[in-house]
PDB file of N, CA and C in Angstrom:
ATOM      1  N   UNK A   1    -115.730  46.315 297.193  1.00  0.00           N
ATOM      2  CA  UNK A   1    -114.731  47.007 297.974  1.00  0.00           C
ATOM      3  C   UNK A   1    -114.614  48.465 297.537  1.00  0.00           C
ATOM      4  N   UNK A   2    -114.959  48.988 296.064  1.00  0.00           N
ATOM      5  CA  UNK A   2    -114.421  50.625 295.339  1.00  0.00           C
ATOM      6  C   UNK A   2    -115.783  50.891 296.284  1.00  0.00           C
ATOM      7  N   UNK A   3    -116.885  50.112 296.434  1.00  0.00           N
ATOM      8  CA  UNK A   3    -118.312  51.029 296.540  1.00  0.00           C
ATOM      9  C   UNK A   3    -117.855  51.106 298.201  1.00  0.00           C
ATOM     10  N   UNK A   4    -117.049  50.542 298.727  1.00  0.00           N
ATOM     11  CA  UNK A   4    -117.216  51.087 300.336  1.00  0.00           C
ATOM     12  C   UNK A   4    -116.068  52.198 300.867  1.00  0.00           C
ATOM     13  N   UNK A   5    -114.964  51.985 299.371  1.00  0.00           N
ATOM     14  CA  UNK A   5    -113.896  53.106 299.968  1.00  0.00           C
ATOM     15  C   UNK A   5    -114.567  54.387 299.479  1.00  0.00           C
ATOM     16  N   UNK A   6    -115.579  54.653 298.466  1.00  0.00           N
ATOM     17  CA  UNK A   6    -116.011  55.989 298.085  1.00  0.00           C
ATOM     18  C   UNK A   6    -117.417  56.169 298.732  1.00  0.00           C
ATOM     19  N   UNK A   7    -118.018  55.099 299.929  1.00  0.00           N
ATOM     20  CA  UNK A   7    -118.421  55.824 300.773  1.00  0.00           C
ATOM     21  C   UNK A   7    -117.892  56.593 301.883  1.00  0.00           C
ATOM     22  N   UNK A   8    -116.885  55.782 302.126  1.00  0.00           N
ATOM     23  CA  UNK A   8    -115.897  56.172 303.461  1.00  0.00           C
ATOM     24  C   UNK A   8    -115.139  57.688 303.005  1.00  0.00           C
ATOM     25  N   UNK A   9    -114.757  58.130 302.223  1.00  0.00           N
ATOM     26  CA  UNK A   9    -114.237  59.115 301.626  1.00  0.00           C
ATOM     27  C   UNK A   9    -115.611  60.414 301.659  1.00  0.00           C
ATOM     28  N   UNK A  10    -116.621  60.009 300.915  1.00  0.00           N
ATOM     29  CA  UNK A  10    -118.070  60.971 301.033  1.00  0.00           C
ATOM     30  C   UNK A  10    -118.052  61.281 302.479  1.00  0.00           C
ATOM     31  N   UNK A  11    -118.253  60.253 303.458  1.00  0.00           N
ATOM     32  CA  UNK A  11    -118.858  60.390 304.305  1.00  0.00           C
ATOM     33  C   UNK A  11    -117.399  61.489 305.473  1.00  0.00           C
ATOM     34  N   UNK A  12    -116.229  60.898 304.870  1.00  0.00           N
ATOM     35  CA  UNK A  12    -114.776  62.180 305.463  1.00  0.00           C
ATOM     36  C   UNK A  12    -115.264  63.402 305.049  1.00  0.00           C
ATOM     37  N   UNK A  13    -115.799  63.865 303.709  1.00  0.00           N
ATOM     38  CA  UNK A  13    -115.924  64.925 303.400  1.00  0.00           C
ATOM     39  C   UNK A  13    -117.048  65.706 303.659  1.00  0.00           C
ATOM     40  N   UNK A  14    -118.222  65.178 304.279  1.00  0.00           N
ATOM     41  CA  UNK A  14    -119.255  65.723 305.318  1.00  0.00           C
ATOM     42  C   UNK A  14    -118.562  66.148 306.141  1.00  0.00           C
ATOM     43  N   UNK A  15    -118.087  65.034 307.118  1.00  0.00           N
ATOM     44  CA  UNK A  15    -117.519  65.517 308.575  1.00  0.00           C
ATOM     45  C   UNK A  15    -116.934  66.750 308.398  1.00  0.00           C
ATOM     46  N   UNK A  16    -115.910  66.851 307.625  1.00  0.00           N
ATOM     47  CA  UNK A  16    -114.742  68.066 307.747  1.00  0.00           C
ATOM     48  C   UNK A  16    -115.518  69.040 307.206  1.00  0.00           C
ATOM     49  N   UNK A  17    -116.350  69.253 305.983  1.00  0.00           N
ATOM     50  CA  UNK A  17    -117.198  70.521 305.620  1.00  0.00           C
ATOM     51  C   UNK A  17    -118.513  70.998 307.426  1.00  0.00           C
ATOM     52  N   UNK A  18    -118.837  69.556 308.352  1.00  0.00           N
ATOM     53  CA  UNK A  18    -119.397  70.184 309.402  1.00  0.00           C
ATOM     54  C   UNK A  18    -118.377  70.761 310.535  1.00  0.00           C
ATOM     55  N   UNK A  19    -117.209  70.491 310.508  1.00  0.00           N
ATOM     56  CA  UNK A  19    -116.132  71.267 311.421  1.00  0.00           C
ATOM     57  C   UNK A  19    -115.840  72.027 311.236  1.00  0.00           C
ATOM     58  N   UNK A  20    -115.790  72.441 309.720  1.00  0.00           N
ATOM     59  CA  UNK A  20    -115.036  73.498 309.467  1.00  0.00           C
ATOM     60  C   UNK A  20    -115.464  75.031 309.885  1.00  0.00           C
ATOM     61  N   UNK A  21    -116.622  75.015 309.867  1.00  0.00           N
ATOM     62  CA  UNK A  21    -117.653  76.090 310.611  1.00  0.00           C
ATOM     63  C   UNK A  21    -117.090  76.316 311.968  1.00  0.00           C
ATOM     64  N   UNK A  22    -117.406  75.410 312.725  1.00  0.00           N
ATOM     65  CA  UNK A  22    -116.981  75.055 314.072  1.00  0.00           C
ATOM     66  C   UNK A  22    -115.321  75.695 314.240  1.00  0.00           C
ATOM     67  N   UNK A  23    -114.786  75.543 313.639  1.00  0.00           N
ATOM     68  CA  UNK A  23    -113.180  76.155 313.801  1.00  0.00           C
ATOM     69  C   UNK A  23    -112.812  77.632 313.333  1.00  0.00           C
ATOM     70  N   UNK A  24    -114.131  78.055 312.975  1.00  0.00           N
ATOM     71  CA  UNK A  24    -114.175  79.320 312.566  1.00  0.00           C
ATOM     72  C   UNK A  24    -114.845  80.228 313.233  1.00  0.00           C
ATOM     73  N   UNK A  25    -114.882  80.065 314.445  1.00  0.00           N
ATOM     74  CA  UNK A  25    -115.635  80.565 315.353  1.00  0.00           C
ATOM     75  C   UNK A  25    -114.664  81.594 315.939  1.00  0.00           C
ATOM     76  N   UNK A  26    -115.277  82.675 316.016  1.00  0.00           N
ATOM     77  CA  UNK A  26    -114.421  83.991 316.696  1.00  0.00           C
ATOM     78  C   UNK A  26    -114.543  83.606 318.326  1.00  0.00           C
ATOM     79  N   UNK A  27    -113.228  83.671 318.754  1.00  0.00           N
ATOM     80  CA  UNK A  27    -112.415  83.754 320.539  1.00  0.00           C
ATOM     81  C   UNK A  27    -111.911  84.661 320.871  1.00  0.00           C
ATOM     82  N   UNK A  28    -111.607  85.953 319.874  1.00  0.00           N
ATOM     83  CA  UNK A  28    -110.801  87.012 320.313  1.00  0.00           C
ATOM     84  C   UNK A  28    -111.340  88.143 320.126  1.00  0.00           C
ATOM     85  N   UNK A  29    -111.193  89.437 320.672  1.00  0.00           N
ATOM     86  CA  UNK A  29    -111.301  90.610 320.897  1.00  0.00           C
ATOM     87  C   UNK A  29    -111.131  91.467 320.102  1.00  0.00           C
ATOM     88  N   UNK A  30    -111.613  93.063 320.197  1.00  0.00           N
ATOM     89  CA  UNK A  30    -110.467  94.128 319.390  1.00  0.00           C
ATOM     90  C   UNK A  30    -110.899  95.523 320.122  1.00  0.00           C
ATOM     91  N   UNK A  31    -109.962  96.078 319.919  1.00  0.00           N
ATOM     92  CA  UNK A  31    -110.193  97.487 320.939  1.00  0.00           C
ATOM     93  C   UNK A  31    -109.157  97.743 319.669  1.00  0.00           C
ATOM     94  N   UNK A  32    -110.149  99.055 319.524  1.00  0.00           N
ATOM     95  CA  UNK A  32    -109.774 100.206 318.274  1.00  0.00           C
ATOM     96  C   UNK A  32    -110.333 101.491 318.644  1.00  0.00           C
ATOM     97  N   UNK A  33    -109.844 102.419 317.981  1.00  0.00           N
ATOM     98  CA  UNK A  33    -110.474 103.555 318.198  1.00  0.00           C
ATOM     99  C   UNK A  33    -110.113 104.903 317.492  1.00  0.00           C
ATOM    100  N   UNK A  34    -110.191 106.394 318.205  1.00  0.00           N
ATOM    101  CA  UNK A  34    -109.783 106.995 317.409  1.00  0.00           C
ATOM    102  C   UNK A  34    -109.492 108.501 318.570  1.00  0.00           C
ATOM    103  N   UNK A  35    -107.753 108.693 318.015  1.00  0.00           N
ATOM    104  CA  UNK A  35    -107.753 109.791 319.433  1.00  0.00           C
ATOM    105  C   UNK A  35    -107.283 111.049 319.227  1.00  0.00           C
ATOM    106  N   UNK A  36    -108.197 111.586 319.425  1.00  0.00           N
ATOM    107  CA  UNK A  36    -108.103 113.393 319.450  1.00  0.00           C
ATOM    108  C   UNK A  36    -107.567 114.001 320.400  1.00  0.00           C
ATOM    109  N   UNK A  37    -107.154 115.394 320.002  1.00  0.00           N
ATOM    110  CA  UNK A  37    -107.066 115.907 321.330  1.00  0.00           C
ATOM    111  C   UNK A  37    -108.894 117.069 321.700  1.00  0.00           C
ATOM    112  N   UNK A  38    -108.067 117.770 322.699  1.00  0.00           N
ATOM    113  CA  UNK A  38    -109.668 118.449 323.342  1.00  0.00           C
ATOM    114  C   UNK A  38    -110.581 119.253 322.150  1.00  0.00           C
ATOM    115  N   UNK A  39    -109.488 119.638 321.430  1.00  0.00           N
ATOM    116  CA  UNK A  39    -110.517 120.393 320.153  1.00  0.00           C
ATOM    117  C   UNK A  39    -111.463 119.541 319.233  1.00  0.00           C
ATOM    118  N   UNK A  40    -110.892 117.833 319.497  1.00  0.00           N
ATOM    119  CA  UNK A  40    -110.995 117.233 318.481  1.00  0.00           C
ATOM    120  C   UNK A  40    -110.464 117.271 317.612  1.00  0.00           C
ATOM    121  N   UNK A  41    -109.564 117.540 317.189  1.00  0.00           N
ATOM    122  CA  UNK A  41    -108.670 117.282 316.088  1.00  0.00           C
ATOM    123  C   UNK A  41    -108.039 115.511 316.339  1.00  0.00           C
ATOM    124  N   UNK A  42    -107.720 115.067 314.839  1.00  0.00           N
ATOM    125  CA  UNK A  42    -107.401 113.598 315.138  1.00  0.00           C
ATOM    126  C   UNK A  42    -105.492 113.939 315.382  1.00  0.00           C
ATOM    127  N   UNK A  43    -104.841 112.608 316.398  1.00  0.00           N
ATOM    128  CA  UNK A  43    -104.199 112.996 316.641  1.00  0.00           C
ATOM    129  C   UNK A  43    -103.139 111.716 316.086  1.00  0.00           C
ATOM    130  N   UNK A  44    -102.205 111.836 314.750  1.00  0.00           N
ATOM    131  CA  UNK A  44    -101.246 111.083 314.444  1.00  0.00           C
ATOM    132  C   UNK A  44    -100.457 110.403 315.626  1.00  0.00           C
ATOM    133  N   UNK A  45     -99.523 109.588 315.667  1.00  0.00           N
ATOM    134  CA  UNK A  45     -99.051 109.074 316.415  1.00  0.00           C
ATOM    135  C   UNK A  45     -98.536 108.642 317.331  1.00  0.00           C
ATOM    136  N   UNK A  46     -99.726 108.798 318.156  1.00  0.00           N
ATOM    137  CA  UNK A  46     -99.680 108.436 319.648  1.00  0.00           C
ATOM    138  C   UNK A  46     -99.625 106.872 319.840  1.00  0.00           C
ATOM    139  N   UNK A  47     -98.531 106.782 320.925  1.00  0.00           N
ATOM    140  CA  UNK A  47     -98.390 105.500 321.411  1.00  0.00           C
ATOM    141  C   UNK A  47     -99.064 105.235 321.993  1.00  0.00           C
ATOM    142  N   UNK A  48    -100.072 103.640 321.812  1.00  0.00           N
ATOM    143  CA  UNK A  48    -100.944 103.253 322.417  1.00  0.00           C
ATOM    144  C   UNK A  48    -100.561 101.403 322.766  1.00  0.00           C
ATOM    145  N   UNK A  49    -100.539 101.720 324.680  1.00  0.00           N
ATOM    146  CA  UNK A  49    -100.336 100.302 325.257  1.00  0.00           C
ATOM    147  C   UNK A  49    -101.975 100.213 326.087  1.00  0.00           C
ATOM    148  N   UNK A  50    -101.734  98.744 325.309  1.00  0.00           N
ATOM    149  CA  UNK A  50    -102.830  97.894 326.183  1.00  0.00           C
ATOM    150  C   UNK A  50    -102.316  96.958 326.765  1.00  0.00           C
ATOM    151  N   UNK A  51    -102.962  96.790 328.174  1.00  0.00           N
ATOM    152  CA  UNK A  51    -102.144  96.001 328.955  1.00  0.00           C
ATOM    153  C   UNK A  51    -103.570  95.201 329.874  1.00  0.00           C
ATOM    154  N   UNK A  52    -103.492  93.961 329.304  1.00  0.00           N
ATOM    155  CA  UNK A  52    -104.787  93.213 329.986  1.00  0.00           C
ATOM    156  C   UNK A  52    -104.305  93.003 332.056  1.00  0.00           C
ATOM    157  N   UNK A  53    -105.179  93.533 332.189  1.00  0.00           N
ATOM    158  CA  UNK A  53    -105.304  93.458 333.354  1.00  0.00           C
ATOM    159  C   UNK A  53    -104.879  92.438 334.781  1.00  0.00           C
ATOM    160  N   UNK A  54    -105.733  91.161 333.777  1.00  0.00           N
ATOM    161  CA  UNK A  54    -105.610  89.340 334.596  1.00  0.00           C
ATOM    162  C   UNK A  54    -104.013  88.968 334.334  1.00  0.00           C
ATOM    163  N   UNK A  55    -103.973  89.202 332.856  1.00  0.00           N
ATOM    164  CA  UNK A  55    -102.567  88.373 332.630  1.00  0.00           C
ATOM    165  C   UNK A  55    -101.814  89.102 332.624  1.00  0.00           C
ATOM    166  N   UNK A  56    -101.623  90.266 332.055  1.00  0.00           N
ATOM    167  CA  UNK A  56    -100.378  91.157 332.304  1.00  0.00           C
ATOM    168  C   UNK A  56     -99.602  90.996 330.747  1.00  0.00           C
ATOM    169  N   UNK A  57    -100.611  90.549 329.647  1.00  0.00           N
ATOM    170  CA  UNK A  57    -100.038  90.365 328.600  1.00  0.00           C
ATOM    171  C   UNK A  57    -100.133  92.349 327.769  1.00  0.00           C
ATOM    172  N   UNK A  58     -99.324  92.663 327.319  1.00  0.00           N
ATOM    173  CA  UNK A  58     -98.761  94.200 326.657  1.00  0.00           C
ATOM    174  C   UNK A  58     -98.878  93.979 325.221  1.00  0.00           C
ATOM    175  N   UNK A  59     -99.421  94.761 324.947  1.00  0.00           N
ATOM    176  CA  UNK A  59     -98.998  95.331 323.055  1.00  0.00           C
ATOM    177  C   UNK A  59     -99.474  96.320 322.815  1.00  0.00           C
ATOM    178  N   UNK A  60     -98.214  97.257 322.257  1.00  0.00           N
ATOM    179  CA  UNK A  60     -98.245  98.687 322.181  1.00  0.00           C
ATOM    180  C   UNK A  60     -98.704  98.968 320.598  1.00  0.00           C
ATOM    181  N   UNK A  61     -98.534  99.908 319.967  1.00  0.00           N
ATOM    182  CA  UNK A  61     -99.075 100.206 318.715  1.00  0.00           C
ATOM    183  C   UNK A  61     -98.991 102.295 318.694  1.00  0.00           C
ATOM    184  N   UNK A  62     -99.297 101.942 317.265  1.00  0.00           N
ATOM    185  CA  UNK A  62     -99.526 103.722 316.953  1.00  0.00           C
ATOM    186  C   UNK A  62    -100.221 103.616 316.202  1.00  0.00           C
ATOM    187  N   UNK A  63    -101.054 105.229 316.512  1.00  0.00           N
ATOM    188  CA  UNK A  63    -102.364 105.861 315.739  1.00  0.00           C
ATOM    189  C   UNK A  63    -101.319 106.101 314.450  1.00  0.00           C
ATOM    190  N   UNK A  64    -102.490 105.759 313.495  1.00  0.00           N
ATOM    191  CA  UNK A  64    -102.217 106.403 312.410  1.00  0.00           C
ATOM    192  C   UNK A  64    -102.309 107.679 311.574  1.00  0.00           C
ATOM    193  N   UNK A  65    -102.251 107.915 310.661  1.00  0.00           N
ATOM    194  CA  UNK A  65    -102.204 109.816 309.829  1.00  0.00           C
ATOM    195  C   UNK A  65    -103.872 110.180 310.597  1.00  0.00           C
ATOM    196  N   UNK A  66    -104.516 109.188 310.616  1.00  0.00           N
ATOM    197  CA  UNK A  66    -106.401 109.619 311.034  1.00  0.00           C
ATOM    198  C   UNK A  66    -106.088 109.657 312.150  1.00  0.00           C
ATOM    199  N   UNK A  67    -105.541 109.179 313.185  1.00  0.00           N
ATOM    200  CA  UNK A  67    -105.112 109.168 314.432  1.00  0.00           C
ATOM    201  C   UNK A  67    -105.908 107.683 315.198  1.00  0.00           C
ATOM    202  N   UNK A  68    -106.620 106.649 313.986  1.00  0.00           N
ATOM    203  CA  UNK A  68    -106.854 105.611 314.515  1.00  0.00           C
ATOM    204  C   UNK A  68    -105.840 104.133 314.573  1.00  0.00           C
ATOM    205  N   UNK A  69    -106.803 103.651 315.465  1.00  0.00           N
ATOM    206  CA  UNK A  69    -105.426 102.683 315.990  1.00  0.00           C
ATOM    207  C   UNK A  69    -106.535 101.434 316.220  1.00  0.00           C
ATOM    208  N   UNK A  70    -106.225 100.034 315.564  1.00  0.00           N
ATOM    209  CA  UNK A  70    -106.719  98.819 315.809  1.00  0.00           C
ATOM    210  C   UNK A  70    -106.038  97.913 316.665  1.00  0.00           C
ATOM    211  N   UNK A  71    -106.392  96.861 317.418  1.00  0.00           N
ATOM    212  CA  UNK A  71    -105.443  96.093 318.147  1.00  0.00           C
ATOM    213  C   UNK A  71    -106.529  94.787 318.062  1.00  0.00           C
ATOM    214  N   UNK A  72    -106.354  94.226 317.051  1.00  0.00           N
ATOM    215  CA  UNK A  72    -106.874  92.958 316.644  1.00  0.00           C
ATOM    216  C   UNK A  72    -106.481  91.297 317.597  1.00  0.00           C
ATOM    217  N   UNK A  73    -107.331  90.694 317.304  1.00  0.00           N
ATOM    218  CA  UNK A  73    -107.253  89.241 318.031  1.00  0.00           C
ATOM    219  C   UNK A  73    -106.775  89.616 319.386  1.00  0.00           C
ATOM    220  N   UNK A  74    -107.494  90.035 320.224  1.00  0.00           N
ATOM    221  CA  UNK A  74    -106.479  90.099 321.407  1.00  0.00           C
ATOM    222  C   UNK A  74    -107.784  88.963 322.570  1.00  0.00           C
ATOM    223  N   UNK A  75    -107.161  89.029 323.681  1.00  0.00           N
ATOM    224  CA  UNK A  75    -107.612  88.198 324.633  1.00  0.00           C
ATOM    225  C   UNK A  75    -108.817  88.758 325.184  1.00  0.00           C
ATOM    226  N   UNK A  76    -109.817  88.095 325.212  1.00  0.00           N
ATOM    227  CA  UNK A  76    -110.917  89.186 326.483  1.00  0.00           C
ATOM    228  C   UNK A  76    -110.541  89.184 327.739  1.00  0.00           C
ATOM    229  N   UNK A  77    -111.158  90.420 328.035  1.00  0.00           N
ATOM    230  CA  UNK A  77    -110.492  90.878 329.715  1.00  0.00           C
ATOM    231  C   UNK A  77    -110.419  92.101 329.532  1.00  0.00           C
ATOM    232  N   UNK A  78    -110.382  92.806 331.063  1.00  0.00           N
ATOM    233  CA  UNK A  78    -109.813  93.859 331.456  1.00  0.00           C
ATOM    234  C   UNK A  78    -108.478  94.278 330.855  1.00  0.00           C
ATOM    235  N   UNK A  79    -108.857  95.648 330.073  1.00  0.00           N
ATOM    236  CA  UNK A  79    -107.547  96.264 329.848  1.00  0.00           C
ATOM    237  C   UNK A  79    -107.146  97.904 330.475  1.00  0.00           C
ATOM    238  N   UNK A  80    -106.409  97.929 330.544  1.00  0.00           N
ATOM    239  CA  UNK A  80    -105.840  99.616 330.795  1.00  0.00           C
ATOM    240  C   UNK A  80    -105.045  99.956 329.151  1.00  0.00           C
ATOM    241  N   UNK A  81    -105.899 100.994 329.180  1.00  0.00           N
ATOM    242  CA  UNK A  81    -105.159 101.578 327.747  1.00  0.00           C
ATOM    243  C   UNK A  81    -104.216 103.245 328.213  1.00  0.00           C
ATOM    244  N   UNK A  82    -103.426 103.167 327.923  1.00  0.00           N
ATOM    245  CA  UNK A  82    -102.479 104.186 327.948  1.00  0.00           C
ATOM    246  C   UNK A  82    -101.807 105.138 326.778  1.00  0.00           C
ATOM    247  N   UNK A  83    -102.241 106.381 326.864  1.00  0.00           N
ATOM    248  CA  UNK A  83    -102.256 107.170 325.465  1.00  0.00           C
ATOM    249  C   UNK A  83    -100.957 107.981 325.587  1.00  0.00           C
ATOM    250  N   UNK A  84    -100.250 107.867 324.929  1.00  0.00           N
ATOM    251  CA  UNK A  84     -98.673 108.997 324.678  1.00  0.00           C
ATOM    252  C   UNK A  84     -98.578 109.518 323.501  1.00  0.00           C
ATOM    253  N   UNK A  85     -98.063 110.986 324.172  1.00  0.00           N
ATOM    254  CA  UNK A  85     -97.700 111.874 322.542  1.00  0.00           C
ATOM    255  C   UNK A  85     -96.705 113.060 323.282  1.00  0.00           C
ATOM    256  N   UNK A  86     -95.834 113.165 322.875  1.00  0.00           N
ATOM    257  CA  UNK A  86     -95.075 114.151 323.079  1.00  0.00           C
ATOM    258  C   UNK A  86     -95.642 115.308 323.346  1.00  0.00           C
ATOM    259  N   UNK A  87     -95.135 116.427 324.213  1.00  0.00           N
ATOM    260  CA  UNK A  87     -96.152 117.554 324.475  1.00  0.00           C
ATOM    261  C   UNK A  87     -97.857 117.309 324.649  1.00  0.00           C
ATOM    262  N   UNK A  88     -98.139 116.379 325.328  1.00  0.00           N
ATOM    263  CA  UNK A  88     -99.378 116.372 325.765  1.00  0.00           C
ATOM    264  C   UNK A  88     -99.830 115.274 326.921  1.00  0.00           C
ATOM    265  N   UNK A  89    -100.772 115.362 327.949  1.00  0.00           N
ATOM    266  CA  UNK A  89    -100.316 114.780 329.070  1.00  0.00           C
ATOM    267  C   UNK A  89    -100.525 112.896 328.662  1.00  0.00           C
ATOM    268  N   UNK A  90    -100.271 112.285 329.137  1.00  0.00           N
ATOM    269  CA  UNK A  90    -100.501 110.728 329.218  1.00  0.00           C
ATOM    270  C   UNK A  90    -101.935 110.682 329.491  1.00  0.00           C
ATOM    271  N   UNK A  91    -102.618 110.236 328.883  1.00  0.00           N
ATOM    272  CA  UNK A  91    -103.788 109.628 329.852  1.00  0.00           C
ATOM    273  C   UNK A  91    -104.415 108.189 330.002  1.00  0.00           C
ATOM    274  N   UNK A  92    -104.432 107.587 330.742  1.00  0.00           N
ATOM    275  CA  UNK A  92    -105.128 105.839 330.949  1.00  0.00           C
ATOM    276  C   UNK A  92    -106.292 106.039 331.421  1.00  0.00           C
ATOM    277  N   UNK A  93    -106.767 104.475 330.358  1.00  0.00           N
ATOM    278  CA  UNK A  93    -108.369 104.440 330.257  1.00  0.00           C
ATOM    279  C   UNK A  93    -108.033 103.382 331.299  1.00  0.00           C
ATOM    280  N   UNK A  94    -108.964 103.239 332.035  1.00  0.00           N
ATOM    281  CA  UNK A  94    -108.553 101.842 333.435  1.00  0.00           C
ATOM    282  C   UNK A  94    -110.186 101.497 333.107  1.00  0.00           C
ATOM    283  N   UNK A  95    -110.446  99.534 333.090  1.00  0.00           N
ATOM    284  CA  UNK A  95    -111.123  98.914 333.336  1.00  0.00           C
ATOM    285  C   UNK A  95    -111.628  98.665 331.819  1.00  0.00           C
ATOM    286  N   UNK A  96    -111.137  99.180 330.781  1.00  0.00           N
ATOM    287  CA  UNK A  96    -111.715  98.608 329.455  1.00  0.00           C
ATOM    288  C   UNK A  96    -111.881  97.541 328.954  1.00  0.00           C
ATOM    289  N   UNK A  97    -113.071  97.057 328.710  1.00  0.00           N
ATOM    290  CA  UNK A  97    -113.716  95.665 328.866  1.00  0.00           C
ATOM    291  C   UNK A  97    -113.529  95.246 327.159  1.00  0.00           C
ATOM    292  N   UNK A  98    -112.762  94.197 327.009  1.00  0.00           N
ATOM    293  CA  UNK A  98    -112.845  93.625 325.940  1.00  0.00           C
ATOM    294  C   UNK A  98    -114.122  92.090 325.823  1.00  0.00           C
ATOM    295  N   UNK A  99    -114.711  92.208 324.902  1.00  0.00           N
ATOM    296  CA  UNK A  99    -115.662  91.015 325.004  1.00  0.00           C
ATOM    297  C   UNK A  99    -115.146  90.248 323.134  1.00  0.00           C
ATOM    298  N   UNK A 100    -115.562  89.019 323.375  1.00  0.00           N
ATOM    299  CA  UNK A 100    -115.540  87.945 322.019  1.00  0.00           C
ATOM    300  C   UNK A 100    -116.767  89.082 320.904  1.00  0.00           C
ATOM    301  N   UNK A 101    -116.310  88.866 319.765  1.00  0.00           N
ATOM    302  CA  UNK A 101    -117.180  89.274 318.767  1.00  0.00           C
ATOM    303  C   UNK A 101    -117.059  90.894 319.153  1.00  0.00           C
TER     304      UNK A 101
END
């Protein structure tokens, strides 16, 4: 009976070391970047909304001191990105394609 519960146990601990891979599989997106103005200079903290297109799901964010800005795990799809900064005009990126990986 010990020799069949410490196969049954070995053989749990295959399975879950072959899933575990499997559950670690990247599903999500990232749109990052980095925003200047026309001279190129990097531009601190501009508000940046992404707004997926299909679903209508939003999350805003700010550039940082480099003037870059990450927006991690997000959904693939169509996004519109929308750039704000005080004294300078708005501008939206329309049709930005997020893909897996």
């Amino acid at each position: 009976m010990r020799l069949r519960t410490n196969g049954l146990a070995a053989a749990l601990i295959v399975l879950l070391a072959i899933a575990a891979p499997a559950s670690a599989q990247v599903t999500t997106a990232a749109i990052e970047g980095v925003v200047t103005d026309s001279s190129g200079a990097v531009l601190p903290g501009v508000t940046v909304e992404l707004r997926n297109v299909d679903t209508n799901l939003t999350r805003s964010l700010v550039t940082d001191s480099n003037g870059r800005f990450a927006a991690l795990q997000m959904p693939p799809g169509r996004y519109s990105v929308s750039l704000k900064l005080s004294g300078f005009a708005t501008v939206v990126l329309e049709n930005v394609l997020a893909t897996v990986g």
